[in-house]
Protein backbone atom coordinates (compact mmCIF):
# COMPACT_ATOMS: atom_id res chain seq x y z
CA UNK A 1 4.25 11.20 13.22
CA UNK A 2 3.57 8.13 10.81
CA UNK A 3 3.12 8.24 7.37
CA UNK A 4 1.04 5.52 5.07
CA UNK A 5 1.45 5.30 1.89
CA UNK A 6 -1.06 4.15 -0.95
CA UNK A 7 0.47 2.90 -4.28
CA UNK A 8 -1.55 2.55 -7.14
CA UNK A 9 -2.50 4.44 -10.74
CA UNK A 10 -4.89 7.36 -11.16
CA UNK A 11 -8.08 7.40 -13.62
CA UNK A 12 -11.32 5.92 -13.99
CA UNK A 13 -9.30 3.32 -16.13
CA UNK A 14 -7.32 1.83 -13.31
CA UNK A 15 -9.84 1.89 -10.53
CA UNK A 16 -11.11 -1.32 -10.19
CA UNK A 17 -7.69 -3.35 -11.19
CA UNK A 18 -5.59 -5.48 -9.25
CA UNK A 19 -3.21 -2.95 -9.15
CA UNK A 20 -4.55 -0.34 -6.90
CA UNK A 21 -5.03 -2.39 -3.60
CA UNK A 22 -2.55 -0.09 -2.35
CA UNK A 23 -5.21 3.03 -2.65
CA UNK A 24 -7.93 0.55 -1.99
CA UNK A 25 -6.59 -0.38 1.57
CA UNK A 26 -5.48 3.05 2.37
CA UNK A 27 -9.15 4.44 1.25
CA UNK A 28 -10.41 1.93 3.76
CA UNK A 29 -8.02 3.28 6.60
CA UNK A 30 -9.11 6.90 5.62
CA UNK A 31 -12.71 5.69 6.30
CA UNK A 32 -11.83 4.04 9.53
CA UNK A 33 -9.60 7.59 11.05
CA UNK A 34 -12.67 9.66 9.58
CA UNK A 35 -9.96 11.75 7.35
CA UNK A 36 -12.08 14.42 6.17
CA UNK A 37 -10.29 16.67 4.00
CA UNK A 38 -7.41 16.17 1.37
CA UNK A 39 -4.07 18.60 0.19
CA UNK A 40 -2.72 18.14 -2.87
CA UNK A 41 1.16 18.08 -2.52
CA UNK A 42 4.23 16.79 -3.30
CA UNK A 43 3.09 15.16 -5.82
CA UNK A 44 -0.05 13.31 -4.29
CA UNK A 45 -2.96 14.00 -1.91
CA UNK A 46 -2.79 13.96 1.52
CA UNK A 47 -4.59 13.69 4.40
CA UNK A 48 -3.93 14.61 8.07
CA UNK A 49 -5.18 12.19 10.71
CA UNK A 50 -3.10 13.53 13.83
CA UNK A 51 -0.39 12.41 13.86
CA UNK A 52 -1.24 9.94 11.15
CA UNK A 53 -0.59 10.74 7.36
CA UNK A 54 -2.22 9.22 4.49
CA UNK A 55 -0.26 9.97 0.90
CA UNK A 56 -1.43 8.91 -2.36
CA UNK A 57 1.20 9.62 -4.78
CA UNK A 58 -1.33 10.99 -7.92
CA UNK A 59 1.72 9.87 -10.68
CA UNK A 60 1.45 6.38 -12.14
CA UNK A 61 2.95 3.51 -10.04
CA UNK A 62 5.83 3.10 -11.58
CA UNK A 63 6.71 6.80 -10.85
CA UNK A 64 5.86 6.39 -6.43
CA UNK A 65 9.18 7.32 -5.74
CA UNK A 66 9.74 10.82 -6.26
CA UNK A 67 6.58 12.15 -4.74
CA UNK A 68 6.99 10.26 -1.79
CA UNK A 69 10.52 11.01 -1.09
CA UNK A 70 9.51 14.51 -1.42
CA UNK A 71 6.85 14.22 1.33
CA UNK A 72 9.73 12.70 3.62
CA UNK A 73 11.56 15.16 3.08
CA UNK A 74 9.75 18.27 3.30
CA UNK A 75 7.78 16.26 7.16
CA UNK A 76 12.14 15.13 7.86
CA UNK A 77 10.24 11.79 9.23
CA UNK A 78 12.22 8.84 9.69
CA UNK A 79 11.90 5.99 6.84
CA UNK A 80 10.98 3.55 10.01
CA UNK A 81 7.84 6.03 10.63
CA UNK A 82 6.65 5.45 6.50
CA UNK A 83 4.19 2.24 5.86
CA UNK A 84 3.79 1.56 2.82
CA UNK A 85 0.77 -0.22 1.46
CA UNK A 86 1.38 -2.29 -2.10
CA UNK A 87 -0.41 -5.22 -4.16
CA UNK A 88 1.55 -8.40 -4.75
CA UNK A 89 1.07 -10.69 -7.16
CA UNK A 90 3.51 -13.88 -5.40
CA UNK A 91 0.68 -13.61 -2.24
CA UNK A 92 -2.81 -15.27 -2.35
CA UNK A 93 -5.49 -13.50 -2.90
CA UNK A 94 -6.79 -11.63 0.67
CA UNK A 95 -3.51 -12.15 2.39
CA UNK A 96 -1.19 -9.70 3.83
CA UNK A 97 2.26 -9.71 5.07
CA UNK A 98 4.18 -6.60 6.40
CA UNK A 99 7.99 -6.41 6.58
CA UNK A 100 10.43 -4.06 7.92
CA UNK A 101 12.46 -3.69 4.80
CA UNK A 102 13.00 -5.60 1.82
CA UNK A 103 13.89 -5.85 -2.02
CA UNK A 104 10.91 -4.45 -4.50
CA UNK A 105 10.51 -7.97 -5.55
CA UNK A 106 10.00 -6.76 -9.06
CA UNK A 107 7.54 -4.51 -8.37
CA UNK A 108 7.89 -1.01 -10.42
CA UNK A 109 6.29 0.71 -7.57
CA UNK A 110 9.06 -0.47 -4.91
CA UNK A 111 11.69 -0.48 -7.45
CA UNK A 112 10.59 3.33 -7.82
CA UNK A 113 10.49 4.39 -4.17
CA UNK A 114 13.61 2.50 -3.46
CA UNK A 115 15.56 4.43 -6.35
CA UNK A 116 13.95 8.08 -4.77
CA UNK A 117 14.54 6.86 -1.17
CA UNK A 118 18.05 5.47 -1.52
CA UNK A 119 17.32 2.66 0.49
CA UNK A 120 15.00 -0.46 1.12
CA UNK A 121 14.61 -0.04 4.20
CA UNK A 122 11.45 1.50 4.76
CA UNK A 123 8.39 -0.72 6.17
CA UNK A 124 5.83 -2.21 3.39
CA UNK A 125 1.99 -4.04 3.78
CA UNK A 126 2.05 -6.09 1.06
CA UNK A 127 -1.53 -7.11 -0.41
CA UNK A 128 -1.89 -10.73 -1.81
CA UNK A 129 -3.19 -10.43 -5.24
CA UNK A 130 -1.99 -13.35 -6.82
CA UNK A 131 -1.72 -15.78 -8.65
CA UNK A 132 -1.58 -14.58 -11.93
CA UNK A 133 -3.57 -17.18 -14.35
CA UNK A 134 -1.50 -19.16 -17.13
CA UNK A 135 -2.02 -17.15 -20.49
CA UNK A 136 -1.52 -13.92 -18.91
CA UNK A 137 1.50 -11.88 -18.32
CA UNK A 138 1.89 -10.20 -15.06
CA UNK A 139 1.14 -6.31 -16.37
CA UNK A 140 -2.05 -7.83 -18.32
CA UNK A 141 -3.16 -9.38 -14.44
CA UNK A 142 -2.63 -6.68 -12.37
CA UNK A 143 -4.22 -3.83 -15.01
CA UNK A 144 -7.25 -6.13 -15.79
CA UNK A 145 -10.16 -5.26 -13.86
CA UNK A 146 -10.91 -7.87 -11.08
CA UNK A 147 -13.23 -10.30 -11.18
CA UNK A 148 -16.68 -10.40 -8.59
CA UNK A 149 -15.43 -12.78 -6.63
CA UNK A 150 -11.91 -11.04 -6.57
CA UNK A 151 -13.84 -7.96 -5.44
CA UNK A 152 -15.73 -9.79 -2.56
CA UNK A 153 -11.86 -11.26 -1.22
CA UNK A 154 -10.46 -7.56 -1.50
CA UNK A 155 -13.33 -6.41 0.60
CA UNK A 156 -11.76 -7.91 4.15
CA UNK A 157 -8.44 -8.24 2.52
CA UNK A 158 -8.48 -4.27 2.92
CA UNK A 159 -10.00 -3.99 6.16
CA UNK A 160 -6.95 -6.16 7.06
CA UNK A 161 -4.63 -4.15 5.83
CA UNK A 162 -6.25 -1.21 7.37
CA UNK A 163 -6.29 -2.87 10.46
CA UNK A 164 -3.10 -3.67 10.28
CA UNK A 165 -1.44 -0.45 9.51
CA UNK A 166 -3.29 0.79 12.69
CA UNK A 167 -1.69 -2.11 14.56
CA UNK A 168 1.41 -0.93 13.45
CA UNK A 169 0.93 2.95 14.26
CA UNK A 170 0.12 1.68 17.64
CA UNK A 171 2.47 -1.15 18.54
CA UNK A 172 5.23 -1.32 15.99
CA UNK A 173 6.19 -3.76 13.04
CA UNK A 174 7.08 -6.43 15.20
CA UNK A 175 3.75 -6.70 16.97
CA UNK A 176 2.11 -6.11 13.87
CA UNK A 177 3.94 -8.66 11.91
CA UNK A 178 2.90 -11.14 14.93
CA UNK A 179 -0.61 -10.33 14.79
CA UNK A 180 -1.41 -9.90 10.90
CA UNK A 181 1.77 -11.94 9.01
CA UNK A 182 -0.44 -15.44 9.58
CA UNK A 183 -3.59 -16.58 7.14
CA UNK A 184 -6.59 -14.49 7.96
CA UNK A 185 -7.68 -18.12 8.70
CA UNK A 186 -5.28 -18.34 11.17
CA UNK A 187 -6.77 -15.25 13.51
């Protein structure tokens, strides 16, 4: 069993902002496994695709942890078998990088799933969001709602990811870092 995880914030208010390309990618690799109907547990709503999981936790980001670690829990699933899929504001705009473990990087998200999980090592897809404009602080960028162009670089930034974490079910981090860790350019 693998489980992917969306980060991001519930409500209207937050559904168009940076912030939620976590949910964003992981609605677009709902739409590609045809998940059809969604439990609300632990904390979040999942969805059962096989023996593929999607999880959003349904708490704000900066509260990921607990509901996820629950989830983990309750399935016993190794942390190796958890993907999971977050914006980040030090990568481009449409790129997307996965890593077998790592530091949050200063994201409240990570920094929250780290503290319930005990550990860092758990695989992540990070989303390229960045860079945050001069004038701005980095909660201001990643709340605001994105721009139209932003919107049409998300579009295949998602499928990406999707692809991506689907890679990864399949063929492991390693082959899936090969394949998606270069410039979309690059493909």
């Amino acid at each position: 069993m693998r489980i992917i995880v969306g980060l991001g914030n519930p409500s209207r208010r937050y559904g168009n902002t940076r912030h939620n390309a976590g949910w964003m990618a992981l609605d677009r690799l709902a739409e590609r496994l045809a998940a059809a109907d969604e439990e609300d547990t632990c904390g979040g709503l999942l969805a059962r695709c096989g023996d593929v999981w999607l999880f959003k936790p349904l708490g704000h980001m900066n509260c990921s942890g607990p509901p996820v670690a629950r989830l983990v829990t309750q399935v016993d699933v190794a942390l190796e078998q958890l993907l999971v899929l977050v914006d980040d504001l030090d990568l481009p705009l449409g790129r997307v990088r996965l890593r077998p473990v790592g530091s949050s990087g200063g994201h409240r998200g990570l920094e929250s799933l780290i503290d319930a999980l005990g550990t860092e090592a758990f695989p992540r897809l990070r989303l390229g969001i960045g860079p945050c404009p001069p004038g701005l602080s980095a909660r201001e960028f990643v709340l605001s709602r994105m721009t139209a162009d932003e919107r049409d670089a998300l579009e295949p930034m998602c499928e990406r990811a999707a692809e991506a974490a689907l890679w990864w079910v399949r063929e492991g981090i390693g082959a899936a870092m090969n394949r998606f860790n270069s410039a979309p350019q690059d493909q």
